[in-house]
C-alpha atoms as a PDB file:
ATOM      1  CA  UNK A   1      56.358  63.725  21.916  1.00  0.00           C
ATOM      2  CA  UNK A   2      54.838  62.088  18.857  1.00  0.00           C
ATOM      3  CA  UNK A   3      57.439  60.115  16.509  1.00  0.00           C
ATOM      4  CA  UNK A   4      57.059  59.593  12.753  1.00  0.00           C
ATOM      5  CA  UNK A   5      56.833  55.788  13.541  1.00  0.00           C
ATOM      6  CA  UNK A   6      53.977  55.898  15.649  1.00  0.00           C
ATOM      7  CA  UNK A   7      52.328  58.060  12.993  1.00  0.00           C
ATOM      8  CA  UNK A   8      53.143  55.667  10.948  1.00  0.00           C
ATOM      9  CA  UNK A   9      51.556  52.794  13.162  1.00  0.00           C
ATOM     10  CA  UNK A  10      48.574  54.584  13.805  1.00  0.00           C
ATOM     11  CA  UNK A  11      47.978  54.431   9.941  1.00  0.00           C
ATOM     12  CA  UNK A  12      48.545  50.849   9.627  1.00  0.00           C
ATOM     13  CA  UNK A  13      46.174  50.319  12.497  1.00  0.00           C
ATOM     14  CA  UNK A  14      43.724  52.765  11.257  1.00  0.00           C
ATOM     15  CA  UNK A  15      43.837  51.454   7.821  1.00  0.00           C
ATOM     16  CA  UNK A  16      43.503  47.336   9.290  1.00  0.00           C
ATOM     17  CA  UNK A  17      41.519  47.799  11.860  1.00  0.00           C
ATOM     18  CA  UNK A  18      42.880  44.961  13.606  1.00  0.00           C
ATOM     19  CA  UNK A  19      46.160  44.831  15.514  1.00  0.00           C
ATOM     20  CA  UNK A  20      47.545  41.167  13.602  1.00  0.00           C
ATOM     21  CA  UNK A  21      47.418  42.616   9.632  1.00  0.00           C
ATOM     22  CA  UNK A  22      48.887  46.336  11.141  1.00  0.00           C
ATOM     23  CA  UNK A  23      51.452  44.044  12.652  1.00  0.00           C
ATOM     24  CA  UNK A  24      52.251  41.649   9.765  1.00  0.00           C
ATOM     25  CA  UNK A  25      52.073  44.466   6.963  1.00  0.00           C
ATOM     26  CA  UNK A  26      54.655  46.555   9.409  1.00  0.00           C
ATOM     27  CA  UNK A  27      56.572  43.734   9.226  1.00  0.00           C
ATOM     28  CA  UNK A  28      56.689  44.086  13.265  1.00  0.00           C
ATOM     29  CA  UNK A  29      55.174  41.923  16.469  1.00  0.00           C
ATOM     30  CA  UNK A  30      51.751  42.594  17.741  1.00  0.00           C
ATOM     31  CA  UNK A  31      53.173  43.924  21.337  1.00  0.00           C
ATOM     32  CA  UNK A  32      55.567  46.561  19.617  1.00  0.00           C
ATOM     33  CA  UNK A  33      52.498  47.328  18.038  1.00  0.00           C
ATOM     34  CA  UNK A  34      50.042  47.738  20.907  1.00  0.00           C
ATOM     35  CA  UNK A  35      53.019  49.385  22.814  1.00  0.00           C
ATOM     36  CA  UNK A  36      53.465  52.363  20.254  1.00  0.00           C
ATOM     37  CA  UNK A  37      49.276  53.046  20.343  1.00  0.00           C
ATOM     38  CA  UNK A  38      49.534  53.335  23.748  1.00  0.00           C
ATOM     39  CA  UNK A  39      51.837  55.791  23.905  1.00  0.00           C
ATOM     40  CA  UNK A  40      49.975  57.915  21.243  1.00  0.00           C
ATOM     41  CA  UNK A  41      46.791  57.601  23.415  1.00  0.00           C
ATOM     42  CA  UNK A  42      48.698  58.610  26.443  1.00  0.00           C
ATOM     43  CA  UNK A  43      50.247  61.766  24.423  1.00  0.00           C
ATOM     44  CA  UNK A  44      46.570  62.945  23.616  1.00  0.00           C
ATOM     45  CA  UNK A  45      45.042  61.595  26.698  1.00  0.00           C
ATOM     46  CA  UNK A  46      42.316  59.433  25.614  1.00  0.00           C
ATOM     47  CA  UNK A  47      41.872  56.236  23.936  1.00  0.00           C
ATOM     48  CA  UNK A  48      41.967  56.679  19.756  1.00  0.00           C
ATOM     49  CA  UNK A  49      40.804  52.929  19.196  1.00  0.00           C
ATOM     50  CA  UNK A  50      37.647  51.509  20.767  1.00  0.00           C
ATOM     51  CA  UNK A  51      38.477  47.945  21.700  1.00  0.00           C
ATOM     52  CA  UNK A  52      35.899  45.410  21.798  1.00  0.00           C
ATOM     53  CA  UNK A  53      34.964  41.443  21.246  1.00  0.00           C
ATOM     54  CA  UNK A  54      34.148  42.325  17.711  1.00  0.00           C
ATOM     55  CA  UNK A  55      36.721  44.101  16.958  1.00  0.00           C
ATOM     56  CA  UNK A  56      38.248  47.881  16.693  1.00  0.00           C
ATOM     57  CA  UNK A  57      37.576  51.214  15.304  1.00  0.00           C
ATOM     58  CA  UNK A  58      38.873  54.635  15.352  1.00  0.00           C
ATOM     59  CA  UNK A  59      36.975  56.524  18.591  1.00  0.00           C
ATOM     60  CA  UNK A  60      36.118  60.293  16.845  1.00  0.00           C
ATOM     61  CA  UNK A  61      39.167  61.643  18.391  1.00  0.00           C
ATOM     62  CA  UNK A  62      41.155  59.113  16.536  1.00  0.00           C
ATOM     63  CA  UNK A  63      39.105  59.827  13.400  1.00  0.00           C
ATOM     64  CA  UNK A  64      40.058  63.561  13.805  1.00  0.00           C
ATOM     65  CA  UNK A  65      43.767  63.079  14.538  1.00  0.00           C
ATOM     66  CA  UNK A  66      43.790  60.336  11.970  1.00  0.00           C
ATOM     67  CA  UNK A  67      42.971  63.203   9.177  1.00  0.00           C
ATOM     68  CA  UNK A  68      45.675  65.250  10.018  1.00  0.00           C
ATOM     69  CA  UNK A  69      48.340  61.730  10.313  1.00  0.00           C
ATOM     70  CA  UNK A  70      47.271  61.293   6.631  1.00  0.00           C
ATOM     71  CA  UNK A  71      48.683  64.797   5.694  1.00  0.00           C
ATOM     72  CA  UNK A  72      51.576  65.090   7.796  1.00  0.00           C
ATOM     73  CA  UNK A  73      52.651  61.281   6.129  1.00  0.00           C
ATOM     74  CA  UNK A  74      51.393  62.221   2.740  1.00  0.00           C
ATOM     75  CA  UNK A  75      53.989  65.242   2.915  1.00  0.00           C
ATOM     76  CA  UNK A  76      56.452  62.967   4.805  1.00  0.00           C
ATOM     77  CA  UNK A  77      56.799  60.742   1.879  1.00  0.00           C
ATOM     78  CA  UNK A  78      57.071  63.445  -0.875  1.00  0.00           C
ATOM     79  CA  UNK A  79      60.366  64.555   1.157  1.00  0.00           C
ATOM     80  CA  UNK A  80      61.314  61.401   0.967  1.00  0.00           C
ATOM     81  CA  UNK A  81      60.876  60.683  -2.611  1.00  0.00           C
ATOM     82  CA  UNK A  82      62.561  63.785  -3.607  1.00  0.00           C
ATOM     83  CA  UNK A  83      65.681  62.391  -1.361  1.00  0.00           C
ATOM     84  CA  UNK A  84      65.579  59.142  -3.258  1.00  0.00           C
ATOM     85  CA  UNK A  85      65.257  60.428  -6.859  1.00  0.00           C
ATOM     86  CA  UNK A  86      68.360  59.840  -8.172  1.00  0.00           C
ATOM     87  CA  UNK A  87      66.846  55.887  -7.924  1.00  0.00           C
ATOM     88  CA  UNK A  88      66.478  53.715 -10.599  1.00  0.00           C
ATOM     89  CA  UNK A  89      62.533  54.318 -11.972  1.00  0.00           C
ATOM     90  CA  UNK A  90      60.407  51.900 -10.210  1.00  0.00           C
ATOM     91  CA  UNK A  91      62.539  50.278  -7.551  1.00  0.00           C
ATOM     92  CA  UNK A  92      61.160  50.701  -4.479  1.00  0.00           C
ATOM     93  CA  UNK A  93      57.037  50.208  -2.887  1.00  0.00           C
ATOM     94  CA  UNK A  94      54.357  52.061  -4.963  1.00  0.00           C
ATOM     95  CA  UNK A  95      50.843  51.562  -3.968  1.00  0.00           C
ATOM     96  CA  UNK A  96      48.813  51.526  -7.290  1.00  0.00           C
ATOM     97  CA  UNK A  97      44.798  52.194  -7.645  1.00  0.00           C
ATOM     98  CA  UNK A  98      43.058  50.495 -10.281  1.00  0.00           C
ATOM     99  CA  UNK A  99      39.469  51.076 -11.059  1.00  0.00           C
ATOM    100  CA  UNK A 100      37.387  48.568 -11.161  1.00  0.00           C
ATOM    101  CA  UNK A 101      36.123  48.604 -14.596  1.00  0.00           C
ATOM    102  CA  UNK A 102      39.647  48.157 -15.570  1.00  0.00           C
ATOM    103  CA  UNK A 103      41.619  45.957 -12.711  1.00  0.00           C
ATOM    104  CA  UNK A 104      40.972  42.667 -14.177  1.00  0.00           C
ATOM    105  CA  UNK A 105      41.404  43.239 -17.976  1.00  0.00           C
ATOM    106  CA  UNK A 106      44.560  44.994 -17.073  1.00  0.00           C
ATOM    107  CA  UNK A 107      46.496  44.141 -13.982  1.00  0.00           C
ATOM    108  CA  UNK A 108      47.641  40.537 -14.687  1.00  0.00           C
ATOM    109  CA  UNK A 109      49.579  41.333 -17.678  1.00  0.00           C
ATOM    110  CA  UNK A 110      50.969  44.798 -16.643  1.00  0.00           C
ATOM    111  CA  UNK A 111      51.957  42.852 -13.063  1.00  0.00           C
ATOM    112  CA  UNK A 112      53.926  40.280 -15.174  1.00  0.00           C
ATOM    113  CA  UNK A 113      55.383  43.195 -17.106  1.00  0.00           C
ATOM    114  CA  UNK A 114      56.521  45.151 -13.648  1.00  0.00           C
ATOM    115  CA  UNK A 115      57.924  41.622 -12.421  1.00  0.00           C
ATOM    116  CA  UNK A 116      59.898  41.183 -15.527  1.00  0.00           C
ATOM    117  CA  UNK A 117      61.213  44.685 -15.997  1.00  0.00           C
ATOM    118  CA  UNK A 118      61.235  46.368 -12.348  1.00  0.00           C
ATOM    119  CA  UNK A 119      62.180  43.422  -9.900  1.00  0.00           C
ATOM    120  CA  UNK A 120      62.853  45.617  -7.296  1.00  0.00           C
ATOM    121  CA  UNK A 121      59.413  47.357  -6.853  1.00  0.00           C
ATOM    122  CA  UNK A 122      57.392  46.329  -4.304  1.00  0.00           C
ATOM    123  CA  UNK A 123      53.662  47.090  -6.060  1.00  0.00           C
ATOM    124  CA  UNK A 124      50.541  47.375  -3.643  1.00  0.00           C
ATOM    125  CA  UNK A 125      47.533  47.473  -5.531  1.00  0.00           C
ATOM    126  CA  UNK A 126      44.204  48.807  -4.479  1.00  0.00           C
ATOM    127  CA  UNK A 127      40.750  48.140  -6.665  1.00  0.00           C
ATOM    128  CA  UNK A 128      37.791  50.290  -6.241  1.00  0.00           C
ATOM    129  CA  UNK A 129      35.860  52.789  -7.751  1.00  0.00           C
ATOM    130  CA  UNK A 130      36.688  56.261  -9.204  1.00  0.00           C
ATOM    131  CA  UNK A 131      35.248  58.562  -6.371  1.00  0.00           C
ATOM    132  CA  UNK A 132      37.270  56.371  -3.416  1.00  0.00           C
ATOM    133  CA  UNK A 133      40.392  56.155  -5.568  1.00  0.00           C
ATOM    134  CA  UNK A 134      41.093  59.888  -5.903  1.00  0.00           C
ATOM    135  CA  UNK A 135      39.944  60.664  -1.737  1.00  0.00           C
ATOM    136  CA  UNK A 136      42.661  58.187  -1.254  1.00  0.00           C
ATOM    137  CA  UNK A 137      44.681  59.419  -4.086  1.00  0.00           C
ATOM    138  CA  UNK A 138      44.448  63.354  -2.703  1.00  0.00           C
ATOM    139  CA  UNK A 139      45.165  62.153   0.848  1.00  0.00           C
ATOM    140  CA  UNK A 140      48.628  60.418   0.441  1.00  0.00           C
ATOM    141  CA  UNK A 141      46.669  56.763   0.785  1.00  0.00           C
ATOM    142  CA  UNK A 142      48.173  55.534  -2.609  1.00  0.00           C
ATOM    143  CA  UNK A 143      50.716  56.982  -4.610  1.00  0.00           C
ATOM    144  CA  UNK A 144      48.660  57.061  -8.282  1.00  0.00           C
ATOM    145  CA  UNK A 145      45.642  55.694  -9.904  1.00  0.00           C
ATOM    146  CA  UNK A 146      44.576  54.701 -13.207  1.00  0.00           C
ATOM    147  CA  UNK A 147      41.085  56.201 -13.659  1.00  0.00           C
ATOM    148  CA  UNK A 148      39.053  57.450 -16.514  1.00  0.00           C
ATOM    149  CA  UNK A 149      38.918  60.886 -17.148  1.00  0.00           C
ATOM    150  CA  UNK A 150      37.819  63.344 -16.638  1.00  0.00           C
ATOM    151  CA  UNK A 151      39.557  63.805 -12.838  1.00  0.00           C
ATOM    152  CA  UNK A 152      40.201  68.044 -12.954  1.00  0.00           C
ATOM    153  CA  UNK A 153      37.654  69.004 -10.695  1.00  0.00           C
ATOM    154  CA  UNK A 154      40.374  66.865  -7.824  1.00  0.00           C
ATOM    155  CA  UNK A 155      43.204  69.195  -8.792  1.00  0.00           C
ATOM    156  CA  UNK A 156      44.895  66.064  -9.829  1.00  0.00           C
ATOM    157  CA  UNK A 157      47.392  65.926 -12.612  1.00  0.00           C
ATOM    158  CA  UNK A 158      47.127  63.088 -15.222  1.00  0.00           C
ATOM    159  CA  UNK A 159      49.171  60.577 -18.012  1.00  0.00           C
ATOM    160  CA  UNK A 160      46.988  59.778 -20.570  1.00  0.00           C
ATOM    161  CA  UNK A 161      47.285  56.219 -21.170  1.00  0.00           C
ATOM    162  CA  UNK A 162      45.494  55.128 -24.165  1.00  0.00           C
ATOM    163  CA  UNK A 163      41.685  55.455 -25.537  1.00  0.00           C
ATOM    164  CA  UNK A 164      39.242  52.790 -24.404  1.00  0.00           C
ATOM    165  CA  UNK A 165      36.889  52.258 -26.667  1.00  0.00           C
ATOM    166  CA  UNK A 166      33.002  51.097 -26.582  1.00  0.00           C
ATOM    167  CA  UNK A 167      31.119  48.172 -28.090  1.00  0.00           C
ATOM    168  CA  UNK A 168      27.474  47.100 -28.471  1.00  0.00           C
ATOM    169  CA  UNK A 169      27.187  43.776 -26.222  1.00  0.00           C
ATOM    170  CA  UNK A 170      23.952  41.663 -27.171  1.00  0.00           C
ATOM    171  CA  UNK A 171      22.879  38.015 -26.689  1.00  0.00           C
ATOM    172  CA  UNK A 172      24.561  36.004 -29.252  1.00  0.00           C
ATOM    173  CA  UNK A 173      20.964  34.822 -31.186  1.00  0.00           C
ATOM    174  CA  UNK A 174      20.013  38.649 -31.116  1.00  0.00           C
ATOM    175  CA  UNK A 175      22.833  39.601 -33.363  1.00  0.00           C
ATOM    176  CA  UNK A 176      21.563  39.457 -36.509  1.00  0.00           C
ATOM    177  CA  UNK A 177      18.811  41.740 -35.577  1.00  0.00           C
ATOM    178  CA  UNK A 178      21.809  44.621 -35.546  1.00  0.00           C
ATOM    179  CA  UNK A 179      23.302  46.540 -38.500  1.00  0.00           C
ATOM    180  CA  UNK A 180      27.099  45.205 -38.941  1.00  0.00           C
ATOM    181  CA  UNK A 181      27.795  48.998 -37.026  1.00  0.00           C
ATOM    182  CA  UNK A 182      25.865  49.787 -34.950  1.00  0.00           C
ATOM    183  CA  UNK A 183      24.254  53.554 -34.702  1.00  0.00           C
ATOM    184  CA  UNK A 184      24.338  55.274 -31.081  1.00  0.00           C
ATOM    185  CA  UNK A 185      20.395  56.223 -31.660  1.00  0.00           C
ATOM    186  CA  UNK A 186      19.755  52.802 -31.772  1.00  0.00           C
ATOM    187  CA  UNK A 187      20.225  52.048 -28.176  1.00  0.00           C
ATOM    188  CA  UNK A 188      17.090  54.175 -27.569  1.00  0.00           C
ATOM    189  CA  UNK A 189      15.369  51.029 -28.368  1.00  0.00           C
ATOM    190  CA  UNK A 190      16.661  48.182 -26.491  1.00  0.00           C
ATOM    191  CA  UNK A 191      16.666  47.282 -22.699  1.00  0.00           C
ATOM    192  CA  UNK A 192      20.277  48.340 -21.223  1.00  0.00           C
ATOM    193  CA  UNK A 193      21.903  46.972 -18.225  1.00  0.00           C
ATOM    194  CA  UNK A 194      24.409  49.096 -16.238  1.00  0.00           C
ATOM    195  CA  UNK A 195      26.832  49.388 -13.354  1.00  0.00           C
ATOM    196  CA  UNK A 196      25.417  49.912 -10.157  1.00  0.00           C
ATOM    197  CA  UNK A 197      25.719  53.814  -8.753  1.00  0.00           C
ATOM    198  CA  UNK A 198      29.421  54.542  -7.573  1.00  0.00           C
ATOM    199  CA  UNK A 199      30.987  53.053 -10.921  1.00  0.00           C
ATOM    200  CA  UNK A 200      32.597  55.594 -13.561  1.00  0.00           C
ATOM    201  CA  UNK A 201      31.645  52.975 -16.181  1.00  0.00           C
ATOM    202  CA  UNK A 202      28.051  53.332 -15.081  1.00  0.00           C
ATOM    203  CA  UNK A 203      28.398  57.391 -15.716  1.00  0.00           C
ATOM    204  CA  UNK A 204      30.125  56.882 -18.790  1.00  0.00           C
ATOM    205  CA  UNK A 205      27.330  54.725 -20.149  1.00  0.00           C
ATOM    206  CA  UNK A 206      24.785  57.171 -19.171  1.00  0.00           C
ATOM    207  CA  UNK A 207      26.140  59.995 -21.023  1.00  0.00           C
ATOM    208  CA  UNK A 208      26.533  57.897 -24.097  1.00  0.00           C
ATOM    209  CA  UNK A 209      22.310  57.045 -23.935  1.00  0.00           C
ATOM    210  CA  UNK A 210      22.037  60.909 -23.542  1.00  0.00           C
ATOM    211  CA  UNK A 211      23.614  61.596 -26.604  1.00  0.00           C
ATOM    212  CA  UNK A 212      21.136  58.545 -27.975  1.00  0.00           C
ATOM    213  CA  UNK A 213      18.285  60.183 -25.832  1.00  0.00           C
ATOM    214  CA  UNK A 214      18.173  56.613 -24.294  1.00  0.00           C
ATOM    215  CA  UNK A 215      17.728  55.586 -21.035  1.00  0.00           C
ATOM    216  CA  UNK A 216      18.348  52.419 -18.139  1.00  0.00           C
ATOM    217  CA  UNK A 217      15.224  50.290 -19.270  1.00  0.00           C
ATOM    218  CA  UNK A 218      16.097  46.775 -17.672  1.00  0.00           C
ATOM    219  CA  UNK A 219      15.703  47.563 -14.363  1.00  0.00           C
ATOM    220  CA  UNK A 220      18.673  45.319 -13.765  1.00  0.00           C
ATOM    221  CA  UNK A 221      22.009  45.950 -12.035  1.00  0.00           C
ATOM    222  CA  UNK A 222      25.205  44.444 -10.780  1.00  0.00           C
ATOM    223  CA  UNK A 223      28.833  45.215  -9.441  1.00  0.00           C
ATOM    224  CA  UNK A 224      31.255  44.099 -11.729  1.00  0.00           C
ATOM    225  CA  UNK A 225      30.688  43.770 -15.521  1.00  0.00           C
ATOM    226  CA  UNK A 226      31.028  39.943 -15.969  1.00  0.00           C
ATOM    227  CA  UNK A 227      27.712  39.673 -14.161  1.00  0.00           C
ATOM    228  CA  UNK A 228      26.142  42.099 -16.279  1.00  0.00           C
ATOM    229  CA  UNK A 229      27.261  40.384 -19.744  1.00  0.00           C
ATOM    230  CA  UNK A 230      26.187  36.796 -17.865  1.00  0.00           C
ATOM    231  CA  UNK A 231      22.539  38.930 -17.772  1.00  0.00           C
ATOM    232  CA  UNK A 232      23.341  39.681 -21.402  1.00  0.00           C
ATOM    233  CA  UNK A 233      23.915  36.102 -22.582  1.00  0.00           C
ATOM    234  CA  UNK A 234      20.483  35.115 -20.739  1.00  0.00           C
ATOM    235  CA  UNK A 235      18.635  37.109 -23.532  1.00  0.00           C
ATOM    236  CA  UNK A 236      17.759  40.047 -20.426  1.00  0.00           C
ATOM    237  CA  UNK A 237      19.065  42.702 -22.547  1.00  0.00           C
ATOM    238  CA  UNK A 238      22.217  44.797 -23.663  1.00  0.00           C
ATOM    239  CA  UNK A 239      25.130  46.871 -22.262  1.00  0.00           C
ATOM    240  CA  UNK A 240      28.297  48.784 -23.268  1.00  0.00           C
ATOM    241  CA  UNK A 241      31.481  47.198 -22.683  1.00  0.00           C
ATOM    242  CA  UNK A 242      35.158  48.746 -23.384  1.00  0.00           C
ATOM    243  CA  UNK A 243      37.548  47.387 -25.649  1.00  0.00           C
ATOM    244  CA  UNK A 244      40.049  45.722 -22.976  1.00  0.00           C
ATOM    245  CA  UNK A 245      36.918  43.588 -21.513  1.00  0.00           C
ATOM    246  CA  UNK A 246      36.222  42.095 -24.750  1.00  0.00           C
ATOM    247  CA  UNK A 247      39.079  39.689 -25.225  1.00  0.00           C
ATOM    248  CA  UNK A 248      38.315  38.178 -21.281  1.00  0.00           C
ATOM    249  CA  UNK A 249      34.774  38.595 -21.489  1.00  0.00           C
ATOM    250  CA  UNK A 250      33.616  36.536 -24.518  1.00  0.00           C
ATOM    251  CA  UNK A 251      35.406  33.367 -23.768  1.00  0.00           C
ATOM    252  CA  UNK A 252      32.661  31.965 -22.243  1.00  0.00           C
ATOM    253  CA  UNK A 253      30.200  32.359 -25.114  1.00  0.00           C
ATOM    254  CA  UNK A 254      26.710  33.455 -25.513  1.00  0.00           C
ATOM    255  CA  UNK A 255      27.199  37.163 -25.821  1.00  0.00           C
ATOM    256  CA  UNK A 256      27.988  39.074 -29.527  1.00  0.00           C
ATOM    257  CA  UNK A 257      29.962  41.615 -29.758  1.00  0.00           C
ATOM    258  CA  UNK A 258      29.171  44.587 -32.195  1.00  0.00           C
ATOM    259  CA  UNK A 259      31.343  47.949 -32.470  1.00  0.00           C
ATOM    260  CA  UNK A 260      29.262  51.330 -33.096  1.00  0.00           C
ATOM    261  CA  UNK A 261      29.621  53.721 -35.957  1.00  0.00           C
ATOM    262  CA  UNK A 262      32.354  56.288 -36.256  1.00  0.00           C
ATOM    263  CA  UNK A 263      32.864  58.161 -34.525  1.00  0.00           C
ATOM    264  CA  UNK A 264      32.267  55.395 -31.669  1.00  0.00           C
ATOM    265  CA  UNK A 265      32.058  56.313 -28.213  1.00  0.00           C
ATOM    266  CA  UNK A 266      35.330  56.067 -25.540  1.00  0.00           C
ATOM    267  CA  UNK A 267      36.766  56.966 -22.676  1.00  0.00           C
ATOM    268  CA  UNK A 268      39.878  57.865 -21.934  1.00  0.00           C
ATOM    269  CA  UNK A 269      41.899  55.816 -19.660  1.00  0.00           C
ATOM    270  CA  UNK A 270      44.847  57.641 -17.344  1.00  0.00           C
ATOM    271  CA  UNK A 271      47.375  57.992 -14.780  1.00  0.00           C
ATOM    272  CA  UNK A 272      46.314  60.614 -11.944  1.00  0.00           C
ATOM    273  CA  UNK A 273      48.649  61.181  -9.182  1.00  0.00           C
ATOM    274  CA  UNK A 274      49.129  64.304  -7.120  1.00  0.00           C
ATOM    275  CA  UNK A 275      50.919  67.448  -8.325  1.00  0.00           C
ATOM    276  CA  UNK A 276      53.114  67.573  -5.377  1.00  0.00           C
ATOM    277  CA  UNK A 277      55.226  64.524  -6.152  1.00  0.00           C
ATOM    278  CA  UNK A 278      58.473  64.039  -6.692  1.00  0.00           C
ATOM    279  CA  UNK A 279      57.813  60.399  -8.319  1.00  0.00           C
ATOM    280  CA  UNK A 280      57.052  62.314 -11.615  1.00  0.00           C
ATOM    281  CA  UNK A 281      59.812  60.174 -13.172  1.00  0.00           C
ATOM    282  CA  UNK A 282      57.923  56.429 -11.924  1.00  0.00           C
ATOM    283  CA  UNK A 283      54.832  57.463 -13.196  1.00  0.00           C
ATOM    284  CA  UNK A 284      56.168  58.627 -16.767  1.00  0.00           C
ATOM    285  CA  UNK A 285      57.946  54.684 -16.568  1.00  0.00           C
ATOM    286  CA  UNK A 286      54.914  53.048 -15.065  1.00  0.00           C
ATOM    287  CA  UNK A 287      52.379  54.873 -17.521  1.00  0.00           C
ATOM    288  CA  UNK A 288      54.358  53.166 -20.239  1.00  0.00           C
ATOM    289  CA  UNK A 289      54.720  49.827 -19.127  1.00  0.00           C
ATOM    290  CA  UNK A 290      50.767  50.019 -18.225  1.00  0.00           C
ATOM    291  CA  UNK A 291      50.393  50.981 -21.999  1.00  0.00           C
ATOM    292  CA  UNK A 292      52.103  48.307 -23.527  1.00  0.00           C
ATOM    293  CA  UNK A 293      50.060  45.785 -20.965  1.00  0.00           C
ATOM    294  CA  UNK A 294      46.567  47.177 -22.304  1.00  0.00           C
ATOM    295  CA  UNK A 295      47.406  47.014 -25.728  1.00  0.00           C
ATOM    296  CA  UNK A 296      47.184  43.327 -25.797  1.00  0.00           C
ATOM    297  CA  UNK A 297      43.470  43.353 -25.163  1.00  0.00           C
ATOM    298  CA  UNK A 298      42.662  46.336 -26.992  1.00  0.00           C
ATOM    299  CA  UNK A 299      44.316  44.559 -30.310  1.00  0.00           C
ATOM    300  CA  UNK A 300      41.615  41.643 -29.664  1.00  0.00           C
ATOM    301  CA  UNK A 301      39.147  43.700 -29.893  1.00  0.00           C
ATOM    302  CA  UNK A 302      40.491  45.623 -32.956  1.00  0.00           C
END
């Protein structure tokens, strides 16, 4: 028969993908390890890993079973948070997504401020983008996410967190060229740089230049938002960056910052996590710890 442990195993391993990190992160030795596979791929009669020289990976039976370990854990834990509830908030592991256009602005104070206040949680935390977030989110990978809305179309349910809002960023010897506020229309006539596809910041941009009737002119892209603003500062055009990016990303000069007119473009930053919890409680504590760490940032840019 199958036990919950080897589920468990099989999750690290499938998660890893290599038999030393499953190990470490189970806190176990690599032969307990490889023994507790083995008996999983004798249960179902045929090998769920594909071993090789460069590595391993899930064989498509273990990709199949592996979807269904995923919800049988996902519900595992949920019993087991609702046996653990009388808990203090925040005092045992929580794995935490962070999107990407937020993780840096926001998780080194709000991981001081969990430190400080919650000594006893043991915080995983998991960057990436919006769409990979909530699949992971929706199938027990993590425990919550802080996303931008809106998430309803995941049957997720959410703790608004605080409004993010958008500036104008130009090179620094353009400036004068703008209006002290800036109006949306005019972003129908300047070259804007975005996100790459796959980044909610990217899609939030975008529907801000529809409401200009503007459009991606620069034919330039990158990954994270620093790079972007470094294209910025080189005089290769402009972009939209959120309030808790400003106080980080203008230290190292050549970029000005300029807000919009009322009412100025935002998104709205929040907490998703799944309906079926029984954490309710940690995420009401963690959403306000994680506002009083963004507020620093957002002030700067006030």
């Amino acid at each position: 028969m199958i036990t919950l442990r080897q589920l468990r195993y099989f999750e690290a391993l499938s998660e890893t993908l290599h038999f030393g990190r499953a190990a470490k992160r189970l806190n176990i030795s690599q032969p307990a390890l490889s023994a507790q596979i083995a008996q999983m791929e004798a249960f179902f009669g045929g090998a769920l890993f594909q071993r090789s020289s460069g590595g391993i990976a899930l064989t498509g039976e273990g990709a199949a079973i592996g979807a269904r370990v995923r919800s049988i854990l996902t519900e595992v834990r949920e019993l087991e948070s609702i046996a653990t509830a009388g808990d203090a908030p925040l005092s045992r592991r929580l794995r935490l997504g962070v999107i990407a256009s937020v993780a840096p602005y926001l998780l080194p104070s709000l991981l001081a401020l969990l430190a400080s206040e919650h000594p006893r949680l043991e915080c995983e935390v998991r960057e990436s983008v919006t769409d990979r977030l909530l699949r992971e989110l929706s199938a027990g990978e993590i425990d919550c996410a802080v996303v931008a809305l809106p998430v309803d179309e995941h049957g997720l349910e959410t703790l608004t967190l605080f409004e993010d809002r958008f500036h104008f960023a130009v090179p620094a010897d353009q400036a004068d060229r703008y209006a002290s506020q800036v109006p949306i229309g005019l972003m129908r006539d300047v070259r804007l740089i975005l996100l790459e596809e796959g980044h909610c910041l990217r899609d939030q941009a975008l529907e801000i230049c529809q409401i200009a009737d503007a459009s991606e002119r620069a034919g330039l892209g990158a990954t994270s938002l620093s790079t972007i603003l470094r294209m910025v500062a080189a005089g290769l055009g402009a972009t939209l960056i959120p309030d808790m990016a400003v106080g980080d990303e203008t230290r190292r000069g050549g970029i000005a910052i300029l807000p919009f007119e009322d009412p100025a473009p935002a998104r709205t930053i929040a907490l998703a996590f799944r309906p079926s919890t029984a954490r309710r409680q940690d995420f009401e504590v963690l959403a306000d710890v994680i506002r009083r760490a963004g507020k620093p940032e957002r002030d700067l840019a006030a």
